[in-house]
N, C-alpha and C. Protein backbone atom coordinates (compact mmCIF):
# COMPACT_ATOMS: atom_id res chain seq x y z
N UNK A 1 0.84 -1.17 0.00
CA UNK A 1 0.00 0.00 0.00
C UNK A 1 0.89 1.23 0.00
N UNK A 2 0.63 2.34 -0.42
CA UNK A 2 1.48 3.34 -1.01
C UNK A 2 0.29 4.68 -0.84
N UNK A 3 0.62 5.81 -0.10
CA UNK A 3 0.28 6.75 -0.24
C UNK A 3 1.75 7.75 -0.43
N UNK A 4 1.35 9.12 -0.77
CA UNK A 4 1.99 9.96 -1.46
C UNK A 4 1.21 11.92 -1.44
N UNK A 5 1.71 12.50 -1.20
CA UNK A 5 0.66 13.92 -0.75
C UNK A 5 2.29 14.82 -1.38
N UNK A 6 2.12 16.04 -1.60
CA UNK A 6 3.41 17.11 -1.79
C UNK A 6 2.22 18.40 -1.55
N UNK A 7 3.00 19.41 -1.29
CA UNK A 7 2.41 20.66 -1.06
C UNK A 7 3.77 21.92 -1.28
N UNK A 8 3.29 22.97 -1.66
CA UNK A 8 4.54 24.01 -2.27
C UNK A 8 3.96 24.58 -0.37
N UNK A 9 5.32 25.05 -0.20
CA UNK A 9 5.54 25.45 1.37
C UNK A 9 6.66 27.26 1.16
N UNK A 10 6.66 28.39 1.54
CA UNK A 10 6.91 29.07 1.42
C UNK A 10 7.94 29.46 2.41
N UNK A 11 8.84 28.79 2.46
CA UNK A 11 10.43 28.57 3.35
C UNK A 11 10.88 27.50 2.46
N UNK A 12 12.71 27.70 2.84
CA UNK A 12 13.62 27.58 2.77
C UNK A 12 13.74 26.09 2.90
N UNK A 13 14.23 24.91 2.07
CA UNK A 13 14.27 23.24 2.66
C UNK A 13 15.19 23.09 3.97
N UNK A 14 16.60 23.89 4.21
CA UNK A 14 16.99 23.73 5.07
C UNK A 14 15.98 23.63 6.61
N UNK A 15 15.31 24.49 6.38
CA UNK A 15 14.37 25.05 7.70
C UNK A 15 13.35 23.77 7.52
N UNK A 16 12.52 23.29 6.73
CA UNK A 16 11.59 21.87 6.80
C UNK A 16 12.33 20.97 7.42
N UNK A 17 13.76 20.37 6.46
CA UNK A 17 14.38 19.80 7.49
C UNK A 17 14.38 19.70 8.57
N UNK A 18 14.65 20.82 9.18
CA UNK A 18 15.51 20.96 10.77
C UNK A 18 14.02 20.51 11.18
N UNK A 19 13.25 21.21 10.89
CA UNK A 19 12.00 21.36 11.93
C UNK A 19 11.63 19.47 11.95
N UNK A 20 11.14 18.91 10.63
CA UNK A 20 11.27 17.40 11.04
C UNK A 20 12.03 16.81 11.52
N UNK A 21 13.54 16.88 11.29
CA UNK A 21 14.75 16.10 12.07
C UNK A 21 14.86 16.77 13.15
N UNK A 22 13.78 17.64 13.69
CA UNK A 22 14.11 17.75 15.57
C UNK A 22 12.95 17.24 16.30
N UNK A 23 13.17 15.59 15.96
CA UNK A 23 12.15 14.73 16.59
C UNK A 23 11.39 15.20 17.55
N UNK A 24 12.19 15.08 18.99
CA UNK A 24 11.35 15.47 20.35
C UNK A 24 10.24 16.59 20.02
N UNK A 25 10.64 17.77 19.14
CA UNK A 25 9.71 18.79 18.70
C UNK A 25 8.32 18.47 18.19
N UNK A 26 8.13 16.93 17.79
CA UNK A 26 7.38 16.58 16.81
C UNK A 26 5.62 17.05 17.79
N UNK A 27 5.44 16.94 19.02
CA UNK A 27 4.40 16.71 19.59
C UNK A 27 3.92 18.30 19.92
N UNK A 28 5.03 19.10 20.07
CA UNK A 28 4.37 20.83 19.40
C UNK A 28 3.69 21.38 18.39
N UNK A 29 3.59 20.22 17.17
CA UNK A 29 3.21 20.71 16.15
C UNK A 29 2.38 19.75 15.10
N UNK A 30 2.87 18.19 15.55
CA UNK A 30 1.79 17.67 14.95
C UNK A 30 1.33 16.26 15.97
N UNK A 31 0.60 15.84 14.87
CA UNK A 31 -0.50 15.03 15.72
C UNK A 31 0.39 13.51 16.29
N UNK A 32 1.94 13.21 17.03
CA UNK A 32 2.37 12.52 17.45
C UNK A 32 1.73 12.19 18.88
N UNK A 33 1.09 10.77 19.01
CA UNK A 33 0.39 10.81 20.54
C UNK A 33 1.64 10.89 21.57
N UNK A 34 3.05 10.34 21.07
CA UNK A 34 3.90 10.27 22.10
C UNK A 34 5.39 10.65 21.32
N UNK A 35 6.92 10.98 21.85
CA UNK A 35 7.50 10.37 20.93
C UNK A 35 8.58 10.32 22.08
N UNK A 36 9.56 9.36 22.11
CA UNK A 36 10.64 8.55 23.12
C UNK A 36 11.69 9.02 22.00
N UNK A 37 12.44 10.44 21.65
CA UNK A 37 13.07 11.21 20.53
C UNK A 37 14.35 10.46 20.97
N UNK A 38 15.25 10.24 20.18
CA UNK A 38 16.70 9.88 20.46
C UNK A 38 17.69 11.17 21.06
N UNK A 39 19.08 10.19 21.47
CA UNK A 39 19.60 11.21 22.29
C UNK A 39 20.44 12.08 21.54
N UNK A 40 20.83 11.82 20.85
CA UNK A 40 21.44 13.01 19.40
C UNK A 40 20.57 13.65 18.26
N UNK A 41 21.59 13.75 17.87
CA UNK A 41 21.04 14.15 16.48
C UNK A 41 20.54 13.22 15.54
N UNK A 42 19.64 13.49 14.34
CA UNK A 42 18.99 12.64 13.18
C UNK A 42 20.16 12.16 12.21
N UNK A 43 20.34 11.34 12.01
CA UNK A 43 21.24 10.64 10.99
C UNK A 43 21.07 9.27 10.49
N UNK A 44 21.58 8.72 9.65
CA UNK A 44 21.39 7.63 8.96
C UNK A 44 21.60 6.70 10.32
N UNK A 45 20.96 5.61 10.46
CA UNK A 45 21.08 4.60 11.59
C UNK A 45 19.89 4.99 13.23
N UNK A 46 20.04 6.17 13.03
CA UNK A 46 19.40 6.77 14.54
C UNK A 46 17.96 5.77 14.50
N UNK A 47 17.69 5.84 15.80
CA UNK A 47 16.74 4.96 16.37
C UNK A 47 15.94 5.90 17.29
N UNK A 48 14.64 5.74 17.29
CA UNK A 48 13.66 6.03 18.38
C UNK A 48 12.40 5.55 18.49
N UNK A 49 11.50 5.85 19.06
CA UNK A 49 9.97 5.59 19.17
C UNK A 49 9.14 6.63 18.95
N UNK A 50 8.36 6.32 17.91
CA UNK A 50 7.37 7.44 17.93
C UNK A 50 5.26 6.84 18.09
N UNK A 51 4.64 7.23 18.68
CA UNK A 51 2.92 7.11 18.21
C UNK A 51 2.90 7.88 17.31
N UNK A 52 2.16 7.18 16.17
CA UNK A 52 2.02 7.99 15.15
C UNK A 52 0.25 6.98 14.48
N UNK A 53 -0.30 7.87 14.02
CA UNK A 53 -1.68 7.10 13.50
C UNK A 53 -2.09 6.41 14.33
N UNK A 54 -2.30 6.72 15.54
CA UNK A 54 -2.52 5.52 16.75
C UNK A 54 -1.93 4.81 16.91
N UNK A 55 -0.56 3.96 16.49
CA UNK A 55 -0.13 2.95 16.39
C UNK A 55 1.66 3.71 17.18
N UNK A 56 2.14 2.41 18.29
CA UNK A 56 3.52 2.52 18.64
C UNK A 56 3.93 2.21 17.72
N UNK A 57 5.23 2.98 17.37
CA UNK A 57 6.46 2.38 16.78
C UNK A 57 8.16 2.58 16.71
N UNK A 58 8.80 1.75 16.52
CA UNK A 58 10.06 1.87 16.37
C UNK A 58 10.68 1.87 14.95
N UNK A 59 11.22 3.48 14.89
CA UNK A 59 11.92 3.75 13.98
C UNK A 59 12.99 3.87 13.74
N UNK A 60 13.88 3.31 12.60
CA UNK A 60 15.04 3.45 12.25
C UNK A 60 15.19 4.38 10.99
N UNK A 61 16.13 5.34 11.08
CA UNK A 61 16.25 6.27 9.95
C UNK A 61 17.45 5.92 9.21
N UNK A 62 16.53 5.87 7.68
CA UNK A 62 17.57 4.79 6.89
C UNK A 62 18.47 6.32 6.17
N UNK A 63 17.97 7.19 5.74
CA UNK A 63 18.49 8.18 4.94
C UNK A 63 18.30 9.57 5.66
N UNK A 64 19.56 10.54 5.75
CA UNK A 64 19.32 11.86 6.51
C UNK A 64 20.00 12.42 5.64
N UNK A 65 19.75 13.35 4.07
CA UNK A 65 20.69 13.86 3.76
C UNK A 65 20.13 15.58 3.76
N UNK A 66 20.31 16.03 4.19
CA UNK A 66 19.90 17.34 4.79
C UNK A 66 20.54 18.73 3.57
N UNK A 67 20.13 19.28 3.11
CA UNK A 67 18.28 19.66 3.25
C UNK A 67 17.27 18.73 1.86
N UNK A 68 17.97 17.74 1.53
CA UNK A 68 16.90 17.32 0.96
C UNK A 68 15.82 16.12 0.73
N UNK A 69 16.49 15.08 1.81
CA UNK A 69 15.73 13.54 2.09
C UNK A 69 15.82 13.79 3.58
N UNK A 70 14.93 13.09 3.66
CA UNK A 70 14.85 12.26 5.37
C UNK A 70 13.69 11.12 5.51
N UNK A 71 14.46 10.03 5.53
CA UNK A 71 13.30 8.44 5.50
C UNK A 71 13.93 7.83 6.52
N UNK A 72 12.58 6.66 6.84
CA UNK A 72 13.05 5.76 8.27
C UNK A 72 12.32 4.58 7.61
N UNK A 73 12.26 3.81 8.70
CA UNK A 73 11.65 2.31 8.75
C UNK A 73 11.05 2.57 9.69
N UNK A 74 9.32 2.16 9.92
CA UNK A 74 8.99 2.12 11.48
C UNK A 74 8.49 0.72 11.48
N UNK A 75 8.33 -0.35 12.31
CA UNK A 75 7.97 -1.56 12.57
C UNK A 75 7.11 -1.33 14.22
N UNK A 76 6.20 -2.58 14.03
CA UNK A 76 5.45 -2.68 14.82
C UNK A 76 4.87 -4.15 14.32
N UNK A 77 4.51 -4.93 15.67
CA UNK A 77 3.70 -6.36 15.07
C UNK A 77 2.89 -6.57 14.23
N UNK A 78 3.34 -7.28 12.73
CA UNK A 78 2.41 -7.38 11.91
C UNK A 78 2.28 -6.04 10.76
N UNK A 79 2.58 -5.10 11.17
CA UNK A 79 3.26 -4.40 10.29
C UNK A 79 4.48 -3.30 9.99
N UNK A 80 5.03 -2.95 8.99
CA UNK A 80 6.26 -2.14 8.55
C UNK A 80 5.81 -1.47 7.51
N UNK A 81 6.43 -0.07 7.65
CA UNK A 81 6.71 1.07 6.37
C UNK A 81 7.70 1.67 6.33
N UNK A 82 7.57 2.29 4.85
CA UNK A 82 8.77 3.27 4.86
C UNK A 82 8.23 4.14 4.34
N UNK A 83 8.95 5.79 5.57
CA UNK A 83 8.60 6.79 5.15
C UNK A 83 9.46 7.79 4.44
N UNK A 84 9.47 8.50 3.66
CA UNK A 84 10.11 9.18 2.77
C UNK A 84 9.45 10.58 3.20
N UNK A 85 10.06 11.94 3.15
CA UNK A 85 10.40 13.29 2.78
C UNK A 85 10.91 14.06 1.93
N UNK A 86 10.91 14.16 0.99
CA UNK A 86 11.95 14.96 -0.15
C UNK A 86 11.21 16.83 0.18
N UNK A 87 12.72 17.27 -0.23
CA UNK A 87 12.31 19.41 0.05
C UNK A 87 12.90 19.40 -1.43
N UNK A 88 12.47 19.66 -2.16
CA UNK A 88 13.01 20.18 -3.59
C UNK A 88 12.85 21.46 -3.54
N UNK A 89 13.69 22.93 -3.62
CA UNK A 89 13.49 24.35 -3.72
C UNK A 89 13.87 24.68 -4.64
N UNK A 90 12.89 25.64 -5.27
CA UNK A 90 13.12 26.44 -6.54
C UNK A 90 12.10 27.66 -6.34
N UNK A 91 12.75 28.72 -6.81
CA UNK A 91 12.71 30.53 -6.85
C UNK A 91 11.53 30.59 -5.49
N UNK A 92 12.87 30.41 -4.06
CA UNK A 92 12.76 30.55 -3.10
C UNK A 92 11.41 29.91 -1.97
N UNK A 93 10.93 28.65 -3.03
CA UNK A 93 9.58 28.48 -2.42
C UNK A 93 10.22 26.43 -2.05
N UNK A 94 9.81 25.71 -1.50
CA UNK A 94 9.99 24.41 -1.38
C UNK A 94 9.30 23.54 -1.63
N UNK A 95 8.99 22.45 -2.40
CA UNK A 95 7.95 21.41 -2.96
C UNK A 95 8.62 20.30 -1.82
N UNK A 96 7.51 19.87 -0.64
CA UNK A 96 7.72 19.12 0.17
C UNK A 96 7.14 17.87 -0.20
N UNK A 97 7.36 16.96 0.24
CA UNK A 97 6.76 15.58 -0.53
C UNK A 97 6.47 14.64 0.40
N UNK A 98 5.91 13.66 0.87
CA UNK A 98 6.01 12.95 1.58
C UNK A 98 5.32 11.55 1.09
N UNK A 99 6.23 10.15 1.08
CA UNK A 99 5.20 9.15 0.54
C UNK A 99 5.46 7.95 1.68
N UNK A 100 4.77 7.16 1.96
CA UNK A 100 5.00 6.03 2.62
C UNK A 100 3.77 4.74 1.65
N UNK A 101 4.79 3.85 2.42
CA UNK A 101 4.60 2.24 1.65
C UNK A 101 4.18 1.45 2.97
N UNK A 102 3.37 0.73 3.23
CA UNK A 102 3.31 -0.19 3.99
C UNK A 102 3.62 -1.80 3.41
N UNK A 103 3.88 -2.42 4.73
CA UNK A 103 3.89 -4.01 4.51
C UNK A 103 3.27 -4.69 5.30
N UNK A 104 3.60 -6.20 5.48
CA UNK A 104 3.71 -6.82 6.76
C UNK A 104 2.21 -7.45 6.41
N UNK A 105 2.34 -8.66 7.33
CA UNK A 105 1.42 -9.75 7.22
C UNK A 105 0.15 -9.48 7.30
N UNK A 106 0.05 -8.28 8.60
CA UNK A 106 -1.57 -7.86 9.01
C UNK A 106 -2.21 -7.18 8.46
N UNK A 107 -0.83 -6.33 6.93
CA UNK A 107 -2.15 -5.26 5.81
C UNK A 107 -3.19 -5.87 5.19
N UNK A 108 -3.39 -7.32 4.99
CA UNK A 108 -4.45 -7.75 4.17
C UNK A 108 -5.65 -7.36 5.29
N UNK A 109 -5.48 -7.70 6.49
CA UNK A 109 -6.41 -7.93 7.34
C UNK A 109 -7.03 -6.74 7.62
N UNK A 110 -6.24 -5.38 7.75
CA UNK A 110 -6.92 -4.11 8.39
C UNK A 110 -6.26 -3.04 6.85
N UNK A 111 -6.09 -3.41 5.43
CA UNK A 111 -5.96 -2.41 4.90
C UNK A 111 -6.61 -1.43 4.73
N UNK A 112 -8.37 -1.24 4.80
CA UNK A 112 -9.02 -0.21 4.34
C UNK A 112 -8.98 0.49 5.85
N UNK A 113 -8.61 0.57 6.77
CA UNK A 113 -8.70 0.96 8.30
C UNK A 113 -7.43 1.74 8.24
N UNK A 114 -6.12 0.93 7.73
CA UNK A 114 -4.32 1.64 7.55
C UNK A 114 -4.33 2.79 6.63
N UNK A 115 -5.49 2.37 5.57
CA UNK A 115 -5.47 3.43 3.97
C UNK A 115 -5.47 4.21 4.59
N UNK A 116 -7.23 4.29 5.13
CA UNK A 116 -7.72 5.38 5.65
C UNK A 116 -6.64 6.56 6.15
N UNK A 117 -6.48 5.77 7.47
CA UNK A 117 -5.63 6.08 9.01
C UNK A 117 -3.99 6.78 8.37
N UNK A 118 -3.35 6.14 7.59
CA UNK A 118 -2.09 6.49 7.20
C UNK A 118 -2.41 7.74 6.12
N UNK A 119 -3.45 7.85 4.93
CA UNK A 119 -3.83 8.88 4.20
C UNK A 119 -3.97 10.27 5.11
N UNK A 120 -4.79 10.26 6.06
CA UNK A 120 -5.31 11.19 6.97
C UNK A 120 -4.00 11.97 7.39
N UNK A 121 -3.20 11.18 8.48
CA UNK A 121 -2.18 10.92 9.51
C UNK A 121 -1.34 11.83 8.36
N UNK A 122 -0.51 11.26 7.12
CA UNK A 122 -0.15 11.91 6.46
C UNK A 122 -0.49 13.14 5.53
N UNK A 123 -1.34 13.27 5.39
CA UNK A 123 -1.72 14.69 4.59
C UNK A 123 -1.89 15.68 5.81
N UNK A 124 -2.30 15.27 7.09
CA UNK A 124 -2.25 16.22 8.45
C UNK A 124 -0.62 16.42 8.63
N UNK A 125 0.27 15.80 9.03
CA UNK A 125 1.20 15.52 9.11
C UNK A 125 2.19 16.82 8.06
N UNK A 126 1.82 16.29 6.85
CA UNK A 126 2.65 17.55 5.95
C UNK A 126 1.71 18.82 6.01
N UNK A 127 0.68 19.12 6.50
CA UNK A 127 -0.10 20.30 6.39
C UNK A 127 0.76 21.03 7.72
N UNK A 128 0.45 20.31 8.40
CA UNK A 128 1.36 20.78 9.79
C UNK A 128 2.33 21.22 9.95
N UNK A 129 3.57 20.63 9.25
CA UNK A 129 5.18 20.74 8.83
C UNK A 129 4.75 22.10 7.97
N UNK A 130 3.78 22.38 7.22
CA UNK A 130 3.81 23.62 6.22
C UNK A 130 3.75 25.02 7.16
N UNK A 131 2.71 24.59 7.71
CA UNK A 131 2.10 25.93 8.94
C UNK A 131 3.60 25.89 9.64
N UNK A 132 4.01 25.12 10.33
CA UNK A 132 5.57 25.20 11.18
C UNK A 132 6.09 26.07 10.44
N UNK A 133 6.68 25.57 9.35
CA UNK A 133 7.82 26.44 8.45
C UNK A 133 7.72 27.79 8.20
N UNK A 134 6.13 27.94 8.04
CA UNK A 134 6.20 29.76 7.26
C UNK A 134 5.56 30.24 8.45
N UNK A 135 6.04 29.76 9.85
CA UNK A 135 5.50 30.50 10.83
C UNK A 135 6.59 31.37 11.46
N UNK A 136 6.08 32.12 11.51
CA UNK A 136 7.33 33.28 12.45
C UNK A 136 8.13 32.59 13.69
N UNK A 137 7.28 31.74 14.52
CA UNK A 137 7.70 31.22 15.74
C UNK A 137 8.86 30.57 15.60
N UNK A 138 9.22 29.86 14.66
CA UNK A 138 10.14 28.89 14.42
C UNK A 138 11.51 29.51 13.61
N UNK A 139 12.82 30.35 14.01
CA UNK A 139 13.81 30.28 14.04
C UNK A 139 14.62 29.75 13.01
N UNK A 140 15.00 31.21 12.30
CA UNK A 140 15.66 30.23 10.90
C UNK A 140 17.09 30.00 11.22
């Protein structure tokens, strides 16, 4: 299963970046029920826990190349995804992207419930990251 959403965002990719790769931040701004943020910084390998779509999980971040990817692996019983970010900027504006894939044994069983739930979760998710970025509050 495969969803996919992009939205033009009016900041800088460096600044989307930061604001997603500063995990612990995630519950100021979007709909994370919990997140157990790692003790450094975001980079290829880093590990943490996040609630996300109702569901615990443990994520591993497979790609951090800053300012223009940031993907993980999250697992949980019965199922796995991968989430992707791309910031593409051109004449000062950013095309943010976001797609995730699910797997795992239990999508046959609850896919129209995950569609749903992961469609939502994600199009909230990057609407959120948009409002962050072109908000004054947030520190370029």
């Amino acid at each position: 299963m495969n969803v996919e959403f992009g939205v033009d965002v009016d900041a800088p990719a460096e600044r989307l970046w930061d604001i997603l790769a500063d995990v612990k931040a995630w519950p100021e701004w979007e709909a994370a029920s919990f997140v157990r943020p790692p003790t450094g910084a975001v980079e290829t390998g880093t590990t943490f826990q996040a609630g996300l779509g109702g569901f615990a999980w443990a994520v591993s971040v497979t790609e951090a190349d800053r300012p223009r990817k940031l993907a993980w692996v999250g697992r949980r019983t019965g199922l796995w995804g991968v989430h992707e970010w791309e910031f593409v900027e051109e004449a000062g504006r950013t095309r943010a992207t976001t797609r995730e894939t699910m797997h795992g044994w239990l999508l046959p069983f609850l896919y129209p419930m995950v569609k749903r739930a992961l469609a939502h979760t994600d199009e909230k998710w990057l609407a959120d990251l948009k409002a962050r970025a072109e908000s004054s509050a947030v520190p370029d």
